[in-house]
N, C-alpha and C. Protein backbone atom coordinates (compact mmCIF):
# COMPACT_ATOMS: atom_id res chain seq x y z
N UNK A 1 10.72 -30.83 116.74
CA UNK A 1 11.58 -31.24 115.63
C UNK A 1 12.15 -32.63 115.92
N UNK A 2 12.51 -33.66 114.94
CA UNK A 2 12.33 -35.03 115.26
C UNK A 2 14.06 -34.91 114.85
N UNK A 3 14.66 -35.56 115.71
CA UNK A 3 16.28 -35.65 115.52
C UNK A 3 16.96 -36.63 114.27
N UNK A 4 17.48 -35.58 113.47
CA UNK A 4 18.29 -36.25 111.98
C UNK A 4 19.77 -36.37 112.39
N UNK A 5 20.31 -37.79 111.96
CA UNK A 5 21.53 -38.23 112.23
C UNK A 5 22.21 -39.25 111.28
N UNK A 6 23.36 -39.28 111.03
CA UNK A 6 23.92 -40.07 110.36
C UNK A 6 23.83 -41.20 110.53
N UNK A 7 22.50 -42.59 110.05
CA UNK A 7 21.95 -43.56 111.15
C UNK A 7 22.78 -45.19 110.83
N UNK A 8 23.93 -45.02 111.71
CA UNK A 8 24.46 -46.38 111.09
C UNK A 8 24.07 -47.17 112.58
N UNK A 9 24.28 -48.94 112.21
CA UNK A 9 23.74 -49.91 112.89
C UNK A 9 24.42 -49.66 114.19
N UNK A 10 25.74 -49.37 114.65
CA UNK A 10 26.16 -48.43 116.07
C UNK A 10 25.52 -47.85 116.49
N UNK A 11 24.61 -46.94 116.20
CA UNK A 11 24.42 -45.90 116.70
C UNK A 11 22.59 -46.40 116.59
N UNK A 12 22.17 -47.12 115.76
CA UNK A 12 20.74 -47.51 116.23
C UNK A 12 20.70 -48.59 116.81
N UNK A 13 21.77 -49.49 117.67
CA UNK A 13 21.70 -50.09 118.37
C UNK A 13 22.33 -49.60 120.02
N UNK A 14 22.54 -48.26 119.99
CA UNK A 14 22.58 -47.78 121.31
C UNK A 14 21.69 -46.94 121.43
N UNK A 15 20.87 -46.36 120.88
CA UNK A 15 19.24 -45.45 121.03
C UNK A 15 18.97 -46.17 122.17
N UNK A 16 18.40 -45.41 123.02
CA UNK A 16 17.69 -45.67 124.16
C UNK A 16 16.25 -45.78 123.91
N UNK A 17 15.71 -46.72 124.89
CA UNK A 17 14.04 -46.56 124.52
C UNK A 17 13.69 -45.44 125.14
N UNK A 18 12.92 -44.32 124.41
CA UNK A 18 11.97 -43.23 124.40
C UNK A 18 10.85 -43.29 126.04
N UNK A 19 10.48 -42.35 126.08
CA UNK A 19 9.18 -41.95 127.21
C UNK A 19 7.98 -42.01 126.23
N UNK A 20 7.91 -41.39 124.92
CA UNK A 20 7.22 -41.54 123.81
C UNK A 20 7.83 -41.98 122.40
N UNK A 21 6.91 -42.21 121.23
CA UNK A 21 7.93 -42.56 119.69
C UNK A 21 8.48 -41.70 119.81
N UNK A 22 9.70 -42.04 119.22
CA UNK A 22 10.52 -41.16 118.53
C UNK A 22 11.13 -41.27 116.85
N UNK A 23 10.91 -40.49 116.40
CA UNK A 23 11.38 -40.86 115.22
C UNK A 23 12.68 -40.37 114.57
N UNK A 24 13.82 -41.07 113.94
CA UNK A 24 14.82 -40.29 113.59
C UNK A 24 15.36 -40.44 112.26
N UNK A 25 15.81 -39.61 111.99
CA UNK A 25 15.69 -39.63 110.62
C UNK A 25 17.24 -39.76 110.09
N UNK A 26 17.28 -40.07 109.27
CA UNK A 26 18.64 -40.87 108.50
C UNK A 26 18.94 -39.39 107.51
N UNK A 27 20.53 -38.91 107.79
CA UNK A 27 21.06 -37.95 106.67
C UNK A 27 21.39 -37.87 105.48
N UNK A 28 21.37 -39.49 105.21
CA UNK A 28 21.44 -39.86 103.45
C UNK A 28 20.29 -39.85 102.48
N UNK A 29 19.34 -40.46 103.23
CA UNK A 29 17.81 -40.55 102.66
C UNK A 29 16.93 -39.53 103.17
N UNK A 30 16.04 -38.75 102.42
CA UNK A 30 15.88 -38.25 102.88
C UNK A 30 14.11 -38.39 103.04
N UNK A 31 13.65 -38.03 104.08
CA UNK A 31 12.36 -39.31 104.67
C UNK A 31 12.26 -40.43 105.23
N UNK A 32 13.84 -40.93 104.86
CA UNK A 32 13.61 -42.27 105.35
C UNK A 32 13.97 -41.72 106.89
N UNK A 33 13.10 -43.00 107.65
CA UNK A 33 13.41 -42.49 109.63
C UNK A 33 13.15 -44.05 110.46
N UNK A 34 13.75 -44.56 111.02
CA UNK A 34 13.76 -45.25 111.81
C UNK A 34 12.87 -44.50 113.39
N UNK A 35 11.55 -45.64 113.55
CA UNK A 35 11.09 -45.06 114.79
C UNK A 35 10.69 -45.65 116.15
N UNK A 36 11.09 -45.24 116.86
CA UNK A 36 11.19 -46.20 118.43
C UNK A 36 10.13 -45.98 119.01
N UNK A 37 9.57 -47.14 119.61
CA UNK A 37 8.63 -46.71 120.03
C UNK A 37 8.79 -47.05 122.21
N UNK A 38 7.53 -46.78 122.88
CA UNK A 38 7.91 -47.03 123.91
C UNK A 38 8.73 -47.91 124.85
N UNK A 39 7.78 -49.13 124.03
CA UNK A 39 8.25 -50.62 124.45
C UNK A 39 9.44 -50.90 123.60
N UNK A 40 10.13 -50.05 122.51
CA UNK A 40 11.48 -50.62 122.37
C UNK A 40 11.77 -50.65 121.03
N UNK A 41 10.44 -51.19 120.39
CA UNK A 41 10.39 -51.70 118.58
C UNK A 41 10.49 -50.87 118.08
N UNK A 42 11.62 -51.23 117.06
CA UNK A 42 12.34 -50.21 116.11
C UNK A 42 11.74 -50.36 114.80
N UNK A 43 11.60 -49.38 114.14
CA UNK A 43 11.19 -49.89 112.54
C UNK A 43 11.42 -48.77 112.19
N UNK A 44 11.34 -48.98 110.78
CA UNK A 44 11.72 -48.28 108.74
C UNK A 44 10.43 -47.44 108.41
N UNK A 45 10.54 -46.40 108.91
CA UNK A 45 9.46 -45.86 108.07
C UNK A 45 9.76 -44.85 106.39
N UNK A 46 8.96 -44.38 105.87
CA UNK A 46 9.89 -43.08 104.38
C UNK A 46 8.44 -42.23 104.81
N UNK A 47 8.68 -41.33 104.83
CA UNK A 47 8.25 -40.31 104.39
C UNK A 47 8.51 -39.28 103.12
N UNK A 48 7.22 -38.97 102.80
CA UNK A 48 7.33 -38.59 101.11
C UNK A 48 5.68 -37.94 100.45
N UNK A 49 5.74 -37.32 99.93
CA UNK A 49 4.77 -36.36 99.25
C UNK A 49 4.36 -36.54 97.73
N UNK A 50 3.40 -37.24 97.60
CA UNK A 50 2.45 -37.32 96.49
C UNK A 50 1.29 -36.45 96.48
N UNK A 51 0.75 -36.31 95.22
CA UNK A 51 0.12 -34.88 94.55
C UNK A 51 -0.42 -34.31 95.64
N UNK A 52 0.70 -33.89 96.73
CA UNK A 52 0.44 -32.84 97.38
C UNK A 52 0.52 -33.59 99.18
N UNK A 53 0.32 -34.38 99.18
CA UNK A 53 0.12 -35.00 100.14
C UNK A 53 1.14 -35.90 101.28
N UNK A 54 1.08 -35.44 102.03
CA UNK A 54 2.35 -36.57 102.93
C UNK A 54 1.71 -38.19 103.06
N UNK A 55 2.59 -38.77 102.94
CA UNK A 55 2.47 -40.29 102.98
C UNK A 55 3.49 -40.50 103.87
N UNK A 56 3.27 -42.34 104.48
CA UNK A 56 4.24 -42.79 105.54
C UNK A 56 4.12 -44.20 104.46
N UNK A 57 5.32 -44.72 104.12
CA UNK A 57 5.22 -46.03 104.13
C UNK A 57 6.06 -46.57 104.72
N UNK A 58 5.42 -47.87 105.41
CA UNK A 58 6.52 -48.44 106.15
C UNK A 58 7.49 -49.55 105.54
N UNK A 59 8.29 -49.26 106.24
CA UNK A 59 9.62 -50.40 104.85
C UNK A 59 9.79 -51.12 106.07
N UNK A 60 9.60 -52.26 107.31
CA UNK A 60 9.51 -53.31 108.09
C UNK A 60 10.36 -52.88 109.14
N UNK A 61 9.95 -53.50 110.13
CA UNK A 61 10.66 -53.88 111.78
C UNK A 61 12.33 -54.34 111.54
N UNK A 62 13.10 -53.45 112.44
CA UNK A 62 14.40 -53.14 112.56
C UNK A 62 15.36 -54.46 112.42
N UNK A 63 14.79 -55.39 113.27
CA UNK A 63 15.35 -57.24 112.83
C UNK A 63 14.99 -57.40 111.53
N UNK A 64 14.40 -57.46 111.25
CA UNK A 64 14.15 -58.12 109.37
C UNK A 64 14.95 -57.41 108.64
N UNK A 65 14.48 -55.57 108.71
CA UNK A 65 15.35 -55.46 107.93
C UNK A 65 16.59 -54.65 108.29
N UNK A 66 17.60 -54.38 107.72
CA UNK A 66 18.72 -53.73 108.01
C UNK A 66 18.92 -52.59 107.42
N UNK A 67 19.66 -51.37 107.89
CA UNK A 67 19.63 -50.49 107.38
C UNK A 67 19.92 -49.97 106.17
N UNK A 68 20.71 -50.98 105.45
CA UNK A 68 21.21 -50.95 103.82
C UNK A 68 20.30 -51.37 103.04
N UNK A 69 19.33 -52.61 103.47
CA UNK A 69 18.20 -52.86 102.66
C UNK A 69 16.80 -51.57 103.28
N UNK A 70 16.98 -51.08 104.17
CA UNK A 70 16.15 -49.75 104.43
C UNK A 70 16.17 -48.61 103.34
N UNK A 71 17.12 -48.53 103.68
CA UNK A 71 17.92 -47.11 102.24
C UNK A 71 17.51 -47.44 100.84
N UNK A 72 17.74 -48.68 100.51
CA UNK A 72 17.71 -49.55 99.22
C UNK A 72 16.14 -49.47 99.19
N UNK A 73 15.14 -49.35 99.54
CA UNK A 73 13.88 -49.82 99.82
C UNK A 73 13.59 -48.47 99.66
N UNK A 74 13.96 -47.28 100.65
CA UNK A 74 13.46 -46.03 100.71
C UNK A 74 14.04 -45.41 99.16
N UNK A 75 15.18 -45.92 98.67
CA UNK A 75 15.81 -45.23 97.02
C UNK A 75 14.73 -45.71 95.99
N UNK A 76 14.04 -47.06 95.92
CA UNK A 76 13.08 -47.69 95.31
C UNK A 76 11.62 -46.65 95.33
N UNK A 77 11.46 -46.51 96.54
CA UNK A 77 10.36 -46.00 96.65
C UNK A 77 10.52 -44.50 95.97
N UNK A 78 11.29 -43.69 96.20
CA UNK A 78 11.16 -42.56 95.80
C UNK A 78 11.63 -42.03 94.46
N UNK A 79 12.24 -43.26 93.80
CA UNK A 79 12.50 -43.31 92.30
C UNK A 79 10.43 -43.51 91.86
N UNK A 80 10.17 -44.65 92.74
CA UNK A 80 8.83 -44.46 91.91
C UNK A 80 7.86 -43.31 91.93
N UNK A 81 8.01 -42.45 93.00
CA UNK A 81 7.65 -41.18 93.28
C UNK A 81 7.98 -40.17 92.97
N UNK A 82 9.27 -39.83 92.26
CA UNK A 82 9.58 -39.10 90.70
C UNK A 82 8.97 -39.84 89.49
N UNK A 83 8.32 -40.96 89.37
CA UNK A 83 7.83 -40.90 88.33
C UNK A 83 6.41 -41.58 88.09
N UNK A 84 5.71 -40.98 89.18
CA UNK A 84 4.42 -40.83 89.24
C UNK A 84 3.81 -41.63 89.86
N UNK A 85 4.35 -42.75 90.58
CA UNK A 85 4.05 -43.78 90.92
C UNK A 85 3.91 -43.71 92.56
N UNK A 86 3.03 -43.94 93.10
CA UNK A 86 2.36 -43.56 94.83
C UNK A 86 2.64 -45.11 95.32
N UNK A 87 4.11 -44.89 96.01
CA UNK A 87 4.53 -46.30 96.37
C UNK A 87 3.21 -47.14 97.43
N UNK A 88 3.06 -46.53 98.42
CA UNK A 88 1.87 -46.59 98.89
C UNK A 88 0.37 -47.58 98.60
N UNK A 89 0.42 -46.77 97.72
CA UNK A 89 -0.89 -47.51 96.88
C UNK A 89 -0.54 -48.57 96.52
N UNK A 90 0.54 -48.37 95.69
CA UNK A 90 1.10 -49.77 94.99
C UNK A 90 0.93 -50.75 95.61
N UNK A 91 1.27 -50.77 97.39
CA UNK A 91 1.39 -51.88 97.87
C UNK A 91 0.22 -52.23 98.70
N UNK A 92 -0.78 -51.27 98.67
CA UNK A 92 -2.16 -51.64 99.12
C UNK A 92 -3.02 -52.34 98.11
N UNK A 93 -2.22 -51.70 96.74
CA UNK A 93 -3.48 -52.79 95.64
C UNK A 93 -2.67 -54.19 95.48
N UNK A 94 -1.10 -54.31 95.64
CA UNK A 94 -0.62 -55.83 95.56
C UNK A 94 -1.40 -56.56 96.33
N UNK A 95 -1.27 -56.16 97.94
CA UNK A 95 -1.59 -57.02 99.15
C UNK A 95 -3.50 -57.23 98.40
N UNK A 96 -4.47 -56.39 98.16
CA UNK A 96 -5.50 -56.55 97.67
C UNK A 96 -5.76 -57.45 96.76
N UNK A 97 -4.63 -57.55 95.94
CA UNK A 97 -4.79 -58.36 94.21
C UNK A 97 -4.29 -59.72 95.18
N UNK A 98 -3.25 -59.71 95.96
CA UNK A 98 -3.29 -61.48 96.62
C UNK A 98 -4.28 -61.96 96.90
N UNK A 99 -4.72 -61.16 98.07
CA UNK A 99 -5.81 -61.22 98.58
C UNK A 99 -7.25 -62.07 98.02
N UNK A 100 -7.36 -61.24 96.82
CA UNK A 100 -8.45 -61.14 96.02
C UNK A 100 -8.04 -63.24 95.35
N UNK A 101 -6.88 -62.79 94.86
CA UNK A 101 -6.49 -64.64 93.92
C UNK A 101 -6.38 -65.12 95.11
N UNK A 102 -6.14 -64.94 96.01
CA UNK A 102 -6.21 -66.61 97.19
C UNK A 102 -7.63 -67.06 97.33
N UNK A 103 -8.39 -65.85 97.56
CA UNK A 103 -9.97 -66.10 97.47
C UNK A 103 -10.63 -66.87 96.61
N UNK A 104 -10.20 -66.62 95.47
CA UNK A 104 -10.73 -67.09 94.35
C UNK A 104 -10.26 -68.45 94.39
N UNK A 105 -9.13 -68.66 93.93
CA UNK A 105 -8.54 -70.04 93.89
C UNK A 105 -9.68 -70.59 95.09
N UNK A 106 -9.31 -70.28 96.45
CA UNK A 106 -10.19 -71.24 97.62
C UNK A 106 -11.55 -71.63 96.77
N UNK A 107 -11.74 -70.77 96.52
CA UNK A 107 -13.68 -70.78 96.07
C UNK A 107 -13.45 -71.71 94.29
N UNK A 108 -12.46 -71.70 93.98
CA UNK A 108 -12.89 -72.81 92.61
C UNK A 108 -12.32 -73.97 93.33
N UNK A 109 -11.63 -74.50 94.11
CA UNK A 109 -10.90 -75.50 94.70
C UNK A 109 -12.58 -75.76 95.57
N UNK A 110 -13.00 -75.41 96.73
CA UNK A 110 -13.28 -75.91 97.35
C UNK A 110 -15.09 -76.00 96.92
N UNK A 111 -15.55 -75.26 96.05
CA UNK A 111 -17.26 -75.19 95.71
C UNK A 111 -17.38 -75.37 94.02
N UNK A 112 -16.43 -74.42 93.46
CA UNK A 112 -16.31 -75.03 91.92
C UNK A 112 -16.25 -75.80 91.32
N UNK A 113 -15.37 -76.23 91.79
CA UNK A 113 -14.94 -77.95 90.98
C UNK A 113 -15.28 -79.35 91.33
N UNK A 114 -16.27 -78.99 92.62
CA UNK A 114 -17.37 -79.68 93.12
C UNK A 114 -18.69 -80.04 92.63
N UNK A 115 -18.84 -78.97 91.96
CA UNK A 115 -20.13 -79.03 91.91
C UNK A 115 -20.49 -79.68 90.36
N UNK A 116 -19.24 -79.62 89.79
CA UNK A 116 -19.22 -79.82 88.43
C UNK A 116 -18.68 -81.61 88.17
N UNK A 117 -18.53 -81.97 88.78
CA UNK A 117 -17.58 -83.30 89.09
C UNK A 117 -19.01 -84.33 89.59
């Protein structure tokens, strides 16, 4: 069983580093868990269940973000997950759709508009 606690910035800045991850989970949100790992690095994870399924998304490394924009991030996510929306995905097809227009742009910038000129 993974230890749930009331997770304010006190108290995740005296966690000790682990023998293995550990993950702990925050008593307001529920899924959301901050998880340590051997070497020390802290991060935001949510946990959460779409059509049937457990998901992890990660909401960023413990310096970037803070635990109020954690919560705020994990409330986002699971508003979209009452209403049908697989935060998850969402952000695998954004990072994809950049992905995809940086490509493109490169390729009319650097062979397109070459060839036509």
């Amino acid at each position: 069983m993974m230890p749930t606690a009331n997770l304010t910035a006190k108290l995740i800045d005296s966690l000790k580093t682990p023998n293995k991850r550990t993950e702990y989970f925050d008593g307001d949100i529920p899924g959301l868990c901050l998880s340590i790992t051997e070497t020390g690095n802290k991060s935001w994870g949510l946990y959460y269940r779409f059509a049937g399924r457990q998901q992890r998304l990660r909401l960023g490394n413990y310096v970037a973000v803070s635990l109020k924009d954690a919560r705020k991030k994990a409330k986002e996510a699971l508003h979209d997950v009452e209403h049908g929306i697989n935060p998850l995905k969402a952000k695998i097809e954004d990072r994809s759709a950049e992905t995809f227009k940086a490509l493109a742009g490169r390729y009319r910038d650097e062979y397109a508009e070459k060839k036509v000129a």
